[in-house]
Every structure is written in C-alpha cells, then in structure tokens.
C-alpha atoms as a PDB file:
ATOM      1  CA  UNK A   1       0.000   0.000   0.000  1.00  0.00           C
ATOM      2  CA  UNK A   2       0.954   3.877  -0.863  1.00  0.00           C
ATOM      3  CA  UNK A   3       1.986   4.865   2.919  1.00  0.00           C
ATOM      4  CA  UNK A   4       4.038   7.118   4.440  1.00  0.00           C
ATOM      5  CA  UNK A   5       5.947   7.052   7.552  1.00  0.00           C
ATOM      6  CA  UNK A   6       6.721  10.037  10.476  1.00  0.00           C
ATOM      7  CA  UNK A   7       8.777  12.381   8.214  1.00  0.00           C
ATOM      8  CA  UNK A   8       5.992  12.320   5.513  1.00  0.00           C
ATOM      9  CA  UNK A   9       7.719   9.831   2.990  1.00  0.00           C
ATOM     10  CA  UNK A  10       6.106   7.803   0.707  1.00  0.00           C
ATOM     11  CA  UNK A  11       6.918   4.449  -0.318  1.00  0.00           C
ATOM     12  CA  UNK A  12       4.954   1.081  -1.254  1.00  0.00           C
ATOM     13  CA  UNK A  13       4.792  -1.803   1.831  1.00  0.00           C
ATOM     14  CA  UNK A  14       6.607  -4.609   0.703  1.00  0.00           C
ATOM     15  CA  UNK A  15       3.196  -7.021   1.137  1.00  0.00           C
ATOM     16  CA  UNK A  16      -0.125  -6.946   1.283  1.00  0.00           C
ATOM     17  CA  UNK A  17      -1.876  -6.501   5.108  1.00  0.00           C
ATOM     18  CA  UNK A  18      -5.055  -6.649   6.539  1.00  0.00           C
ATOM     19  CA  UNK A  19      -7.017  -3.126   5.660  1.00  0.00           C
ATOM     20  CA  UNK A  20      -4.704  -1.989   2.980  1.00  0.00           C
ATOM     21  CA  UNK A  21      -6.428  -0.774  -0.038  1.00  0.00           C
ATOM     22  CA  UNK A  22      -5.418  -2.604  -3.085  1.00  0.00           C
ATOM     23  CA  UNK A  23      -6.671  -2.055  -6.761  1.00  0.00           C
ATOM     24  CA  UNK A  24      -7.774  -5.624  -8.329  1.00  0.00           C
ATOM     25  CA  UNK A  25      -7.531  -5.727 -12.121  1.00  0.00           C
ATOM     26  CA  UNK A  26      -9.894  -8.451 -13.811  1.00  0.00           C
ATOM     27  CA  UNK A  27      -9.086  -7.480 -17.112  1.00  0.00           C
ATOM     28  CA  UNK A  28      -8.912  -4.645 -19.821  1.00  0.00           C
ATOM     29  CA  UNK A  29     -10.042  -2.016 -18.513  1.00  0.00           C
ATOM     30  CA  UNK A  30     -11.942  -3.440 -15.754  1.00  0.00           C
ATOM     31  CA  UNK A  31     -10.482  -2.938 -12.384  1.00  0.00           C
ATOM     32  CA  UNK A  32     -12.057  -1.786  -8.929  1.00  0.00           C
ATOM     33  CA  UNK A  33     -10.466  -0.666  -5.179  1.00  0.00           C
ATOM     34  CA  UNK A  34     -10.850  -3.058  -2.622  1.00  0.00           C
ATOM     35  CA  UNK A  35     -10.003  -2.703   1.062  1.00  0.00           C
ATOM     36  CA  UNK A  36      -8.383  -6.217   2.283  1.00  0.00           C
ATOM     37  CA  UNK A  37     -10.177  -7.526   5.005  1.00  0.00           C
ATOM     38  CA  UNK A  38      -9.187 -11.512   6.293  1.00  0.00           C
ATOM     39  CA  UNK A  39     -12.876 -12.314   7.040  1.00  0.00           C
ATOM     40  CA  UNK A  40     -13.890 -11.185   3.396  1.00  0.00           C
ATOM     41  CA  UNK A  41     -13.945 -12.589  -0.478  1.00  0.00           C
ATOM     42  CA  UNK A  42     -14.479 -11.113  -4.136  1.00  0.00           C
ATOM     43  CA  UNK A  43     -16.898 -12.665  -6.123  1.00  0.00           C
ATOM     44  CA  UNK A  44     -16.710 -11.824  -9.685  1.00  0.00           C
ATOM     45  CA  UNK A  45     -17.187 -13.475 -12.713  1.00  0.00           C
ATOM     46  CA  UNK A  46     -13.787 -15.461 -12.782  1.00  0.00           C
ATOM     47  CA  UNK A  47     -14.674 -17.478  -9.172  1.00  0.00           C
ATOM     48  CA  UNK A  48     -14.469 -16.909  -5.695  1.00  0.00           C
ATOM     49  CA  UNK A  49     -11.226 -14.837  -4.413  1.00  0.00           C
ATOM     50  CA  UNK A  50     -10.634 -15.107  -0.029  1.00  0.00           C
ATOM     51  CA  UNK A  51      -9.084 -12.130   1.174  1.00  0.00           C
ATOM     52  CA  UNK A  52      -6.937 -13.916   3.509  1.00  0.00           C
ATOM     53  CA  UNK A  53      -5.065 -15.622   0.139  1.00  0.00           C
ATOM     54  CA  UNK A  54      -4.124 -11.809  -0.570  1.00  0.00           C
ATOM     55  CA  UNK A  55      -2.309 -11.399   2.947  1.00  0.00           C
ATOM     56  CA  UNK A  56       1.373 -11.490   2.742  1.00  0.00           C
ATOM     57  CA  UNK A  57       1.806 -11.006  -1.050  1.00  0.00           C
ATOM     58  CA  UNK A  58       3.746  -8.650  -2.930  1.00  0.00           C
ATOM     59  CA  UNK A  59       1.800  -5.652  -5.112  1.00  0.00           C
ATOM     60  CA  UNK A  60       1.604  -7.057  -8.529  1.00  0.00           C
ATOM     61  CA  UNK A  61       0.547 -10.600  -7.234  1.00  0.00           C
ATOM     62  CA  UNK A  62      -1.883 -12.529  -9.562  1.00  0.00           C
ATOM     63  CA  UNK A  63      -3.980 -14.573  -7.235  1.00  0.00           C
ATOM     64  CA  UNK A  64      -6.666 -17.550  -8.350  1.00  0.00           C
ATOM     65  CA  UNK A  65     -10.372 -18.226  -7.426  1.00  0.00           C
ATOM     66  CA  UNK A  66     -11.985 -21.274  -6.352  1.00  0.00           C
ATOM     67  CA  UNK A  67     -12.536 -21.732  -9.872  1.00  0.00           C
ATOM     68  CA  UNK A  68      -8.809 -21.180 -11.306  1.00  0.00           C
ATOM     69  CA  UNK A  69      -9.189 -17.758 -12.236  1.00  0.00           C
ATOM     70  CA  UNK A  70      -7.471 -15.139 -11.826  1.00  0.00           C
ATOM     71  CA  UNK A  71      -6.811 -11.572 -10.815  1.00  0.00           C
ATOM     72  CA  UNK A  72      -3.318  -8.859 -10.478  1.00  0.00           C
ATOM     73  CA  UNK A  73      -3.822  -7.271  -6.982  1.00  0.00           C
ATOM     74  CA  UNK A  74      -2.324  -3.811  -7.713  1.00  0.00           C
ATOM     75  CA  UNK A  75      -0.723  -0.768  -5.457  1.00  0.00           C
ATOM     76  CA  UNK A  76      -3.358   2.106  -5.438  1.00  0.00           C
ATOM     77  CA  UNK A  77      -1.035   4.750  -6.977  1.00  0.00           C
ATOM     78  CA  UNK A  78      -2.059   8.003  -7.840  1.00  0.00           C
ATOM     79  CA  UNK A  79      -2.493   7.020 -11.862  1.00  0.00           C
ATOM     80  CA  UNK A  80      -4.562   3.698 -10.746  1.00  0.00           C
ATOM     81  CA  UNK A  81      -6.809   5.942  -8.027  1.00  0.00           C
ATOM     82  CA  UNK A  82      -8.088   8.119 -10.752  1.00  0.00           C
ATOM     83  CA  UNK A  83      -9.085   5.194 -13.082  1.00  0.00           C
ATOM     84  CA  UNK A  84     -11.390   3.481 -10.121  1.00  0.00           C
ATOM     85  CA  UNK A  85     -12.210   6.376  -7.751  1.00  0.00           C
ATOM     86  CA  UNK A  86     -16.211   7.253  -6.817  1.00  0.00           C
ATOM     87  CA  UNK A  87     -17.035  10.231  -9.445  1.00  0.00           C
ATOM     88  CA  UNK A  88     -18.748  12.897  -6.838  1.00  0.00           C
ATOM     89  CA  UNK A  89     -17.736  15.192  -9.762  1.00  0.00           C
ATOM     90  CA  UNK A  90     -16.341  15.290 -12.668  1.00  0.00           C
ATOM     91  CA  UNK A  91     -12.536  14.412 -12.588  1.00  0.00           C
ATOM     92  CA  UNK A  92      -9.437  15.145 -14.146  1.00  0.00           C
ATOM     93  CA  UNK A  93      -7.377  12.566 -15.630  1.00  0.00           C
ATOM     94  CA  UNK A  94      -3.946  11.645 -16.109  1.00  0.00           C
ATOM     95  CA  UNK A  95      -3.364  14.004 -19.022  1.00  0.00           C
ATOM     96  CA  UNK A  96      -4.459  16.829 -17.763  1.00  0.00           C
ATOM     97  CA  UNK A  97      -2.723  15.957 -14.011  1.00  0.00           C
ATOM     98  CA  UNK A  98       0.587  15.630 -15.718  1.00  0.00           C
ATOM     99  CA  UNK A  99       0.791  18.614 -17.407  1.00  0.00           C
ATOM    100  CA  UNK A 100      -0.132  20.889 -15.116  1.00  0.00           C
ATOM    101  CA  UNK A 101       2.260  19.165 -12.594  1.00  0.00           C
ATOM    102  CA  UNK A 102       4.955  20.243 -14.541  1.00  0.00           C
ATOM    103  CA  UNK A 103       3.577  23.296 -15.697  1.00  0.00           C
ATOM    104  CA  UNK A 104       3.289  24.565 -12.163  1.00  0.00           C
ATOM    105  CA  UNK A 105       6.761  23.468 -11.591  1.00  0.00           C
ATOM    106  CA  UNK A 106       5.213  21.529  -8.106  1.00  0.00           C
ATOM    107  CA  UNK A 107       8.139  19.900  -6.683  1.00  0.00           C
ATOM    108  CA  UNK A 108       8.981  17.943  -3.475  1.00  0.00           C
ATOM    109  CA  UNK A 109       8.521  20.525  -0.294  1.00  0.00           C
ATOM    110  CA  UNK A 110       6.294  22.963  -2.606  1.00  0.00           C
ATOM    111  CA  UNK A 111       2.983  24.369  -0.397  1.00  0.00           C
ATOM    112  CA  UNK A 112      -0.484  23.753  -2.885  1.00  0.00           C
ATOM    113  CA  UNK A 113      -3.502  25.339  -2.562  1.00  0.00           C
ATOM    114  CA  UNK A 114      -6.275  23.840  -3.790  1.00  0.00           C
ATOM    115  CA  UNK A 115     -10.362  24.856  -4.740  1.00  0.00           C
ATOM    116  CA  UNK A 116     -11.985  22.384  -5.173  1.00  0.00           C
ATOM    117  CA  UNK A 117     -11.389  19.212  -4.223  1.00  0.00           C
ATOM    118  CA  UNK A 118     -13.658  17.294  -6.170  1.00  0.00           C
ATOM    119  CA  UNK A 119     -13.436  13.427  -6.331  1.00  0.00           C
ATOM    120  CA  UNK A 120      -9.889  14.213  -4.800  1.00  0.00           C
ATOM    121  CA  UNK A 121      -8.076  12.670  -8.334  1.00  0.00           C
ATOM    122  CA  UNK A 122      -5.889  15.706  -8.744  1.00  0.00           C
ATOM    123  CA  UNK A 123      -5.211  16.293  -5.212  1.00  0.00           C
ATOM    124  CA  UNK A 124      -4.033  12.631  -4.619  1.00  0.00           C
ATOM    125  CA  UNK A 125      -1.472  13.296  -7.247  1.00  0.00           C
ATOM    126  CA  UNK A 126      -0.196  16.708  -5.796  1.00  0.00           C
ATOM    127  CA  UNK A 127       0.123  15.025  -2.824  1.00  0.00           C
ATOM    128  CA  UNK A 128       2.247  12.583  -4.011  1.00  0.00           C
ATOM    129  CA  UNK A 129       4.646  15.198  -5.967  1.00  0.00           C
ATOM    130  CA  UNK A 130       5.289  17.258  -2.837  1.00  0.00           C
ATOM    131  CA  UNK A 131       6.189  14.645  -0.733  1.00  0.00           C
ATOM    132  CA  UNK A 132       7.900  13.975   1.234  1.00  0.00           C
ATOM    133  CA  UNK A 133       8.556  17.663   3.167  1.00  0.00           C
ATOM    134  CA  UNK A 134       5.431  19.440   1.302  1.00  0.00           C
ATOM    135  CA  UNK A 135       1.783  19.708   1.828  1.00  0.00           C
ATOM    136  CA  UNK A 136      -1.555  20.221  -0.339  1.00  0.00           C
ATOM    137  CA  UNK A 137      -4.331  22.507   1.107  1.00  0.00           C
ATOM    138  CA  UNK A 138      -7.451  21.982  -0.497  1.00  0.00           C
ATOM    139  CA  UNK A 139     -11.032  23.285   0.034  1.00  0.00           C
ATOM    140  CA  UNK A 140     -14.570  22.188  -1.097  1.00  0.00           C
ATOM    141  CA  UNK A 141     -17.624  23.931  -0.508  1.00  0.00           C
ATOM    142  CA  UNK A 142     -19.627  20.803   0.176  1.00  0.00           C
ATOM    143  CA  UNK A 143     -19.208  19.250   3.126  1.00  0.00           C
ATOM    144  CA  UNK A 144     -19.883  16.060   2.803  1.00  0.00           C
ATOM    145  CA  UNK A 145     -18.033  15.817  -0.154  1.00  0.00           C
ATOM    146  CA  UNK A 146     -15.027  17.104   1.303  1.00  0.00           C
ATOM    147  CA  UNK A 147     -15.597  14.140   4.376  1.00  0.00           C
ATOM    148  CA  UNK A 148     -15.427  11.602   2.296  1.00  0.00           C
ATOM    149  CA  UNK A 149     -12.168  13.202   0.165  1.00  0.00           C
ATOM    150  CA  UNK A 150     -10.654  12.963   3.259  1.00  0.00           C
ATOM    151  CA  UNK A 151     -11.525   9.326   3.796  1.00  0.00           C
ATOM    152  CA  UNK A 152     -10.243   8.551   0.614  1.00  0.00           C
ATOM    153  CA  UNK A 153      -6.727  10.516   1.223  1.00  0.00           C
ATOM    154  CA  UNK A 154      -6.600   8.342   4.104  1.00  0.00           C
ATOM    155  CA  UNK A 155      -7.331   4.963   2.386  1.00  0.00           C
ATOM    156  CA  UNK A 156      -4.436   5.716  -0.392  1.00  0.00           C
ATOM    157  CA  UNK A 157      -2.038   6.763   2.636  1.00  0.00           C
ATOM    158  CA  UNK A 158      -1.654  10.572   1.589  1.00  0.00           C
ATOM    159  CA  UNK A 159      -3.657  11.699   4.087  1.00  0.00           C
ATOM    160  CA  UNK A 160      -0.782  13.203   6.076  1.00  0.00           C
ATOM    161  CA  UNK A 161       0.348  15.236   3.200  1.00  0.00           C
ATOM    162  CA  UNK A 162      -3.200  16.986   2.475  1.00  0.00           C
ATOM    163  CA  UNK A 163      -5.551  18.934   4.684  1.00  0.00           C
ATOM    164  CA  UNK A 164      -8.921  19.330   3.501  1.00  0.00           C
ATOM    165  CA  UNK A 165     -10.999  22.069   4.339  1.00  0.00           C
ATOM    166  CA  UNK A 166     -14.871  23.596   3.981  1.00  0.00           C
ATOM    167  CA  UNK A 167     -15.463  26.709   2.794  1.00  0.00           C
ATOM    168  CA  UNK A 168     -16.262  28.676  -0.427  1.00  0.00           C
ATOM    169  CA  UNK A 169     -13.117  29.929  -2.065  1.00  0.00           C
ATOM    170  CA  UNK A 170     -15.346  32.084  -4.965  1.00  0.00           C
ATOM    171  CA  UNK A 171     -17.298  34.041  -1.887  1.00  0.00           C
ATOM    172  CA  UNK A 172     -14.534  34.149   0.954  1.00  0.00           C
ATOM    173  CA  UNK A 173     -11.090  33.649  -0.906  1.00  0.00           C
ATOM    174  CA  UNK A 174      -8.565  31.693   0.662  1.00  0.00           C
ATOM    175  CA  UNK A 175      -8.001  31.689   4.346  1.00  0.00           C
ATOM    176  CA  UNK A 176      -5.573  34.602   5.728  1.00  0.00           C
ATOM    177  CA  UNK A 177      -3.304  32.111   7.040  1.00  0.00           C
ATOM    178  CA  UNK A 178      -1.464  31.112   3.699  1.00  0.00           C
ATOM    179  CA  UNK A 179      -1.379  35.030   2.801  1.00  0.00           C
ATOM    180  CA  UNK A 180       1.927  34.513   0.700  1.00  0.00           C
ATOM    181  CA  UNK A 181       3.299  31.207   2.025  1.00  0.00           C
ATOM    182  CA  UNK A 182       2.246  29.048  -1.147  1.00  0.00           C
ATOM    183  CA  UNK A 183       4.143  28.395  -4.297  1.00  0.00           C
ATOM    184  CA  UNK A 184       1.365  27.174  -6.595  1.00  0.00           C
ATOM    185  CA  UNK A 185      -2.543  27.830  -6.700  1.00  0.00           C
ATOM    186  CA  UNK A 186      -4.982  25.469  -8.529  1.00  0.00           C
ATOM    187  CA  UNK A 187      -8.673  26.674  -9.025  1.00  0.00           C
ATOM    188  CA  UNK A 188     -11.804  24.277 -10.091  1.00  0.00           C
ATOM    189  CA  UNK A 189     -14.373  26.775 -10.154  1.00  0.00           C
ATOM    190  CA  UNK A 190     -17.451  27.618 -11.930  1.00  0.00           C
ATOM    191  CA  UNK A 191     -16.478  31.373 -11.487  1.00  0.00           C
ATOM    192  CA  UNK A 192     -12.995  31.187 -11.267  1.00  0.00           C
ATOM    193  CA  UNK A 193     -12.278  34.730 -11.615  1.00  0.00           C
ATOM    194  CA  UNK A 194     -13.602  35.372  -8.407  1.00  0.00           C
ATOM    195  CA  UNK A 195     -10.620  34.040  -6.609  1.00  0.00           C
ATOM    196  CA  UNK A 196      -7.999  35.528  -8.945  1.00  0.00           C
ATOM    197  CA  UNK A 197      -7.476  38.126  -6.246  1.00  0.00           C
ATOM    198  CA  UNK A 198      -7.109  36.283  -3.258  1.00  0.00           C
ATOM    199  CA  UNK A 199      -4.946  33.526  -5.323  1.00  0.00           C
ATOM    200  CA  UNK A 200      -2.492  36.332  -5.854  1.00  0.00           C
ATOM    201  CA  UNK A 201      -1.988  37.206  -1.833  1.00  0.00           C
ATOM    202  CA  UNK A 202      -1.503  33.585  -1.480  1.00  0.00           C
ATOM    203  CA  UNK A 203       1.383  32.644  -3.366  1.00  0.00           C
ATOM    204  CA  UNK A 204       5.146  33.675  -2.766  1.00  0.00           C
ATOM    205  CA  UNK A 205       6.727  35.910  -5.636  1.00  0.00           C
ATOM    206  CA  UNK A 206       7.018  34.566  -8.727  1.00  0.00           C
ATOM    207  CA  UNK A 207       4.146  31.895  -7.907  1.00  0.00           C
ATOM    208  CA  UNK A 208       2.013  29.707 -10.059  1.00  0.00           C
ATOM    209  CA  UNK A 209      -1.352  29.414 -11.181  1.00  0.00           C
ATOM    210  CA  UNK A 210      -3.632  27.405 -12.951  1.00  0.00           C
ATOM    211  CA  UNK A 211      -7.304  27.716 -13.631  1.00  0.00           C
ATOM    212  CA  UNK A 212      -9.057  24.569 -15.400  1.00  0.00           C
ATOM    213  CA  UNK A 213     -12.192  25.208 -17.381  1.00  0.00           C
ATOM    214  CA  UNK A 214     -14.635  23.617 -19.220  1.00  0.00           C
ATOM    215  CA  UNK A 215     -15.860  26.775 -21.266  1.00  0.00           C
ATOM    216  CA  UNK A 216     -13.965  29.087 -23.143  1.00  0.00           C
ATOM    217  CA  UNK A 217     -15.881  31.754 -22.254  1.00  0.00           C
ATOM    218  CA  UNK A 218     -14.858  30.742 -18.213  1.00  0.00           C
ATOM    219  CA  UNK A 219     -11.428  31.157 -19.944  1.00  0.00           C
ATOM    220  CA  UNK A 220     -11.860  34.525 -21.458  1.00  0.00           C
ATOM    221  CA  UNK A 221     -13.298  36.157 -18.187  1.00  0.00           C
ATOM    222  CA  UNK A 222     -10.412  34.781 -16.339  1.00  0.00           C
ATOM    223  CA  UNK A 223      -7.769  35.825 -18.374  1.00  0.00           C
ATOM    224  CA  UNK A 224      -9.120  39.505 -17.838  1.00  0.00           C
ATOM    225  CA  UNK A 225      -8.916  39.096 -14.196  1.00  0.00           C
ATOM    226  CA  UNK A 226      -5.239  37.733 -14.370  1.00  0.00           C
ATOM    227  CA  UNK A 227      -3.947  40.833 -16.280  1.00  0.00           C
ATOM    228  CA  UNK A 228      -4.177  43.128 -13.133  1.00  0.00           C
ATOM    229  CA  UNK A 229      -1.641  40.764 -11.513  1.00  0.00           C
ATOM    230  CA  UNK A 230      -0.190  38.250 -13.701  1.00  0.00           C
ATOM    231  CA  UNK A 231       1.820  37.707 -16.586  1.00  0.00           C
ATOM    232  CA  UNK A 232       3.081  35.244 -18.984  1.00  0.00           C
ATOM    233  CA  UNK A 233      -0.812  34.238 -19.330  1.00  0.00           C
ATOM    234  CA  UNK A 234      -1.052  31.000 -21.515  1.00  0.00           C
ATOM    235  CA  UNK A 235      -3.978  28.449 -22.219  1.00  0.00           C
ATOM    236  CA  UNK A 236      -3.957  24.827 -23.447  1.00  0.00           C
ATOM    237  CA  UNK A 237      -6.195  22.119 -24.467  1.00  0.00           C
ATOM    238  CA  UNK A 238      -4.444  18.653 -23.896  1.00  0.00           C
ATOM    239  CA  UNK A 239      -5.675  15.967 -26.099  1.00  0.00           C
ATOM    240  CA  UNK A 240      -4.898  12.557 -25.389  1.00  0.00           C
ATOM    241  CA  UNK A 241      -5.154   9.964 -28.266  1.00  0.00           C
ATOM    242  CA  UNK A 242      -3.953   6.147 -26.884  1.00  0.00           C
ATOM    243  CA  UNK A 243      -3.217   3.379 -29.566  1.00  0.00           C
ATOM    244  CA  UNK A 244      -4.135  -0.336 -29.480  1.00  0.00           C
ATOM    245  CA  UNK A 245      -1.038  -2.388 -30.244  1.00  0.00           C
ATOM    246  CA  UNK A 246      -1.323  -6.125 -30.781  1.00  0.00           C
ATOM    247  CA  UNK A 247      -0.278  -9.348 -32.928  1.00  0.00           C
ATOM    248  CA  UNK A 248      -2.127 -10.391 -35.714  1.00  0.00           C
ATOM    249  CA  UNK A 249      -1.875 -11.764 -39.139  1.00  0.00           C
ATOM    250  CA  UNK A 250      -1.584  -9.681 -42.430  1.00  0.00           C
ATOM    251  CA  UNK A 251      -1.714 -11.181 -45.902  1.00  0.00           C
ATOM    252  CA  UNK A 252       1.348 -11.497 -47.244  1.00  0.00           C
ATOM    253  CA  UNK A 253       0.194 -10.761 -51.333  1.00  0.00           C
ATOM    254  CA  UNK A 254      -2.977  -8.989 -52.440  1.00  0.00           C
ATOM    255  CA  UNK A 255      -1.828  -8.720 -55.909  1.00  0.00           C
ATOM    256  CA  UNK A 256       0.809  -6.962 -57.490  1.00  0.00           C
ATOM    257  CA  UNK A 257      -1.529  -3.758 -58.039  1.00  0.00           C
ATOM    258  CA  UNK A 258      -2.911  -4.122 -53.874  1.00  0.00           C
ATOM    259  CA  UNK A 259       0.640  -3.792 -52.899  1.00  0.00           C
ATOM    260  CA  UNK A 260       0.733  -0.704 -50.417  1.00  0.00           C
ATOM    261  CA  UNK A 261       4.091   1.182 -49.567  1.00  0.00           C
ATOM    262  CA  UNK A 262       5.990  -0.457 -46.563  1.00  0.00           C
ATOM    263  CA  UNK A 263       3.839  -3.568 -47.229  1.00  0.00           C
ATOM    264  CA  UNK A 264       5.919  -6.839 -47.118  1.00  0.00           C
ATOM    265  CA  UNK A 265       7.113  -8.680 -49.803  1.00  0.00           C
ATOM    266  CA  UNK A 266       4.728 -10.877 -51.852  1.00  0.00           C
ATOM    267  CA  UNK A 267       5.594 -14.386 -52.311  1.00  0.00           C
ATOM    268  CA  UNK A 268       6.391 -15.707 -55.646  1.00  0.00           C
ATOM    269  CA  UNK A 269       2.788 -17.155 -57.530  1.00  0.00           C
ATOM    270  CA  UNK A 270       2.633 -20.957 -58.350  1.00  0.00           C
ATOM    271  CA  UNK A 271       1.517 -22.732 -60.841  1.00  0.00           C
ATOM    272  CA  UNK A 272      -0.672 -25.528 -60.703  1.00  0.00           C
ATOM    273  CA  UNK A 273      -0.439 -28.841 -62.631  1.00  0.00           C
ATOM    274  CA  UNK A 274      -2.713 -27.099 -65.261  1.00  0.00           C
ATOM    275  CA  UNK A 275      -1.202 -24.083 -65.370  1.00  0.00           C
ATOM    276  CA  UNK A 276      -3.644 -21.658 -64.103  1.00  0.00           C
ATOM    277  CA  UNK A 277      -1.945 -19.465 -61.343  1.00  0.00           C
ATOM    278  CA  UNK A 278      -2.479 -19.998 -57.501  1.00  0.00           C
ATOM    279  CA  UNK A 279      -1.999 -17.525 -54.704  1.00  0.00           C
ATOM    280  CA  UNK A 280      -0.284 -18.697 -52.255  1.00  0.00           C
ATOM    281  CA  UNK A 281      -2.778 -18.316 -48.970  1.00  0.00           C
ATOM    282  CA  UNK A 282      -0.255 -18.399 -46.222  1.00  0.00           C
ATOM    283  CA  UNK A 283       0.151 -15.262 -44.352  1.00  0.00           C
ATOM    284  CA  UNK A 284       2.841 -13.903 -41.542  1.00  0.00           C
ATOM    285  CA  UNK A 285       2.570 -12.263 -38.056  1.00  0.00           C
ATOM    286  CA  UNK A 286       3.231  -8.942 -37.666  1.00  0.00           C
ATOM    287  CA  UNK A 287       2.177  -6.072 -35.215  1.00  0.00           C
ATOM    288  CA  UNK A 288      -0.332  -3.584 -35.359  1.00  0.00           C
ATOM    289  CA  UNK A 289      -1.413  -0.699 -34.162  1.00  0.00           C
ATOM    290  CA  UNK A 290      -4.290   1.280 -34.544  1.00  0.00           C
ATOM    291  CA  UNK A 291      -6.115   4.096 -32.231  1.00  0.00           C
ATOM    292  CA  UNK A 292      -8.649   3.501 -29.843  1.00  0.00           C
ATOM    293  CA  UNK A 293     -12.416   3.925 -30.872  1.00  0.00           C
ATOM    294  CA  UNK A 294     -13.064   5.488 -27.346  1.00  0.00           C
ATOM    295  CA  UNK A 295     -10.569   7.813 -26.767  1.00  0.00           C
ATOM    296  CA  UNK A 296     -11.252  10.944 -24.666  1.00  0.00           C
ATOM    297  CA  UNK A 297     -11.600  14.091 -26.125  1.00  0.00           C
ATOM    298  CA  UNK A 298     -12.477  17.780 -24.838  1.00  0.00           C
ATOM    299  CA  UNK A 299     -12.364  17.768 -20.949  1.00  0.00           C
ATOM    300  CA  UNK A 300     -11.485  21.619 -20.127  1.00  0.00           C
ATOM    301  CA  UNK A 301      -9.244  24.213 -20.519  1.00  0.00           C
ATOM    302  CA  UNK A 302      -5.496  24.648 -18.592  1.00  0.00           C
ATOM    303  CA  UNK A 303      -5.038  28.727 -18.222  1.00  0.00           C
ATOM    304  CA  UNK A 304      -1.294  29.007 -16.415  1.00  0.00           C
ATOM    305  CA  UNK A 305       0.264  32.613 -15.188  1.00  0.00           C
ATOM    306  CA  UNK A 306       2.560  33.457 -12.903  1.00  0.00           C
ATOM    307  CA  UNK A 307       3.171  36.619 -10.085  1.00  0.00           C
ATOM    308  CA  UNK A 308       3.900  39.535 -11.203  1.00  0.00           C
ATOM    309  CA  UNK A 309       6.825  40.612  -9.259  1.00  0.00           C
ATOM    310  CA  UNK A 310       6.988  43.706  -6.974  1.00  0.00           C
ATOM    311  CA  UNK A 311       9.621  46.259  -8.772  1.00  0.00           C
END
C-alpha cells in the first residue's frame, strides 16, 4: 500500500496486510479498489477470491479463485486511483494531471492550494509530488463531499500530506493564514475569476497558477482578471489519443496492383499442374497498431500565469 511514515515519505509496503487498499484488475479495462479484510472474499465473474489468500503477497501478485481464475492485486497509486475512484464530480485525468504538474513546476517541499477538491483525483497526485517535506491545502464547498475526500486521502495513505478544508473559495477567498506562504494555486471553479485576487496574496513571488475550465468563455473572463496581476498568461487544451497495439496476421500478397508502400514482400505465384496461377494463402505475423475507438476528447481548458513581481 501507498503509505508514508513520520517524516511524511512515501513508499509502497513490501506485502499486502489486513485493511490496505489494493486495486484488483480483472481485465482490460476493468479494475475496482478493494479494502483487504481476512474475514472477506471477491466474487466476480472469474470465481471466488478469499481475502486472507491476498495477505502477505507482494503488489503485482496474480492470485486464483476457487474456480482457477485469476486476478493482479495492484498498489493504489495516484495514476490507478483516478481510473477506479467514486465520481462525486467530474474528474481530471492523467493528461491533464501531468501537465499541469509540470507546468506549475510543483516539486517535493512545494505548499499547494487547492479549490476544489472534487473526487480528490488531482489532489491525490499533488500530494504525491510534494512529498515527502510538502503539503496540499485543499477546500470544497460541500461538506460532505469534502468528508469523504478525506476518507479517501486516508485509504491511499496521503492523508498526512493533504488537509482538507470547507469553505467557499469564490465568496470568501482563501483563508488569511497562507497570505503569501504558497508556491502554486490550482482553481476548479465555476467562477474562477472570483478568486484571482485572493490567489495572488496567497502565493510567494514569482508563484504559479492554474485555472481549469470547461468553457472558453470561463477562460476569457479569467484571463481579464489575471492581467491586473499576472503575466506570462497561456492556455492549453491537452488531447490525449492512446493506440491499441497487438499481434495479428496480415496477408502477405494482395496482388501486385494491392501492394501498399511499406507492405511486405509478396511471395512468388505458383503454378498448378494445369497451369492456371495460384496464390499462395499463407500469411505472416506482424504487429499492429491502430487508435482507440473510445478515446477521450475535450475535458477543459489549462489557463497558467505566474506573479507579477513587486519592482
């Protein structure tokens, strides 16, 4: 399990225990978190799975059923979280997390603020790049929504590295407390431009910020706001396109006039004992790849600037 120790660190346990979370994959695609419990089992399609089989195994394991199938029990990292977390909102994913990562240049010991939390899919993954000597703040206005972020920060073993709290960043601003102690701000706002102002008391000179929008007309207000205070404003739309890559057969000829550039060789015609010409049917293995049918498209709008600072 994702854990960390007195000084904040993360690391992975060497084996499974009793109430770790682990992330069982079934197959393509199809995976779901499961907290380890000795009195428990999985029942899913591939057989009956006891918990107490899981106990004492390395992450990675593949485990059978009662029926010989089998599982992979998995480490809940922050890339594996987002895929199987509950969606109280509407999350960002790993393309989006990964660029703005780097964009806000959040490094180990960096101080986040956060609005809002969400599902918690971003903020699991700050967490994990400030560790082990930095912390994420992040608010919610919904209280019970922020409860059970906090649950889950817990369950993945960040929960010492983030802090959630309650309160409405668009009507209130951030809390006085942070006033210029925080390298990077993130908003998730309907009205982002609200909090432009108090963003900019919170971070240290020469601070980040990113706003992430689904609209381009949030994007457009925003950017207005920012020009008070801000500079090098920039906005990007990150497009992920994934590829299928497997083995499978191609013919080998399809004619002298089907013969496609890169294509492999034919093999030479024979003729039969009458003379007529035969193809010869064999074909070879090769690899393809082609893109997925459901890959993701639109999800929002990454607006970056950074302090202005004081002449």
């Amino acid at each position: 399990m994702l854990c960390s120790d007195g000084k904040k660190k993360l690391s992975f346990c060497g084996s499974i225990k009793d109430g770790d979370l682990v992330i069982v994959y079934e197959k393509r695609d199809v995976m779901k978190a499961v907290k380890v419990c000795e009195t428990s089992v999985l029942q899913n399609r591939f057989g009956v799975f006891k918990h107490s089989d899981w106990i004492g195994k390395p992450f990675g394991s593949k485990v059978l059923s009662n029926k010989g199938g089998f599982v992979y029990l998995l480490a809940p990292t922050p890339e594996l979280w987002t895929l199987v977390l509950s969606h109280r909102t509407q999350i960002l994913y790993i393309a989006d997390i990964s660029f703005l990562i780097t964009y806000l240049e959040i490094v180990p010991g960096s101080l986040v603020l956060e609005s809002g939390t969400g599902s918690g899919s971003l903020t699991t993954s700050l967490a994990r790049a400030v560790a082990p000597t930095g912390h994420v703040y992040t608010f919610d206005f919904h209280q019970q929504r922020a409860a059970s972020a906090r649950e889950d920060f817990q369950s993945t073993g960040v929960g010492s590295l983030v802090t959630v709290g309650v309160r409405d960043i668009q009507g209130e601003g951030f809390p006085d407390e942070y006033s210029g102690l925080a390298d990077s701000v993130f908003l998730d706002l309907p009205q982002p431009w609200l909090a432009i102002l108090s963003a900019g008391k919170m971070l240290k000179q020469d601070g980040t910020l990113c706003s992430f929008s689904p609209c381009i007309e949030q994007v457009q207000r925003t950017c207005e706001a920012l020009k008070s205070n801000f500079r090098d404003i920039r906005t990007f739309e990150v497009l992920l396109r994934t590829f299928e890559v497997h083995e499978g057969k191609m013919d080998s000829c399809q004619g002298d006039e089907g013969l496609s550039v890169g294509s492999p060789p034919c093999k030479r015609r024979q003729r039969s004992s009458e003379g007529s010409i035969v193809q010869d049917s064999s074909s070879s293995p090769t690899i393809k790849a082609r893109p997925c049918a459901d890959a993701r498209g639109h999800t929002g709008y990454l607006t970056f600037s950074r302090l202005k600072c004081l002449s």
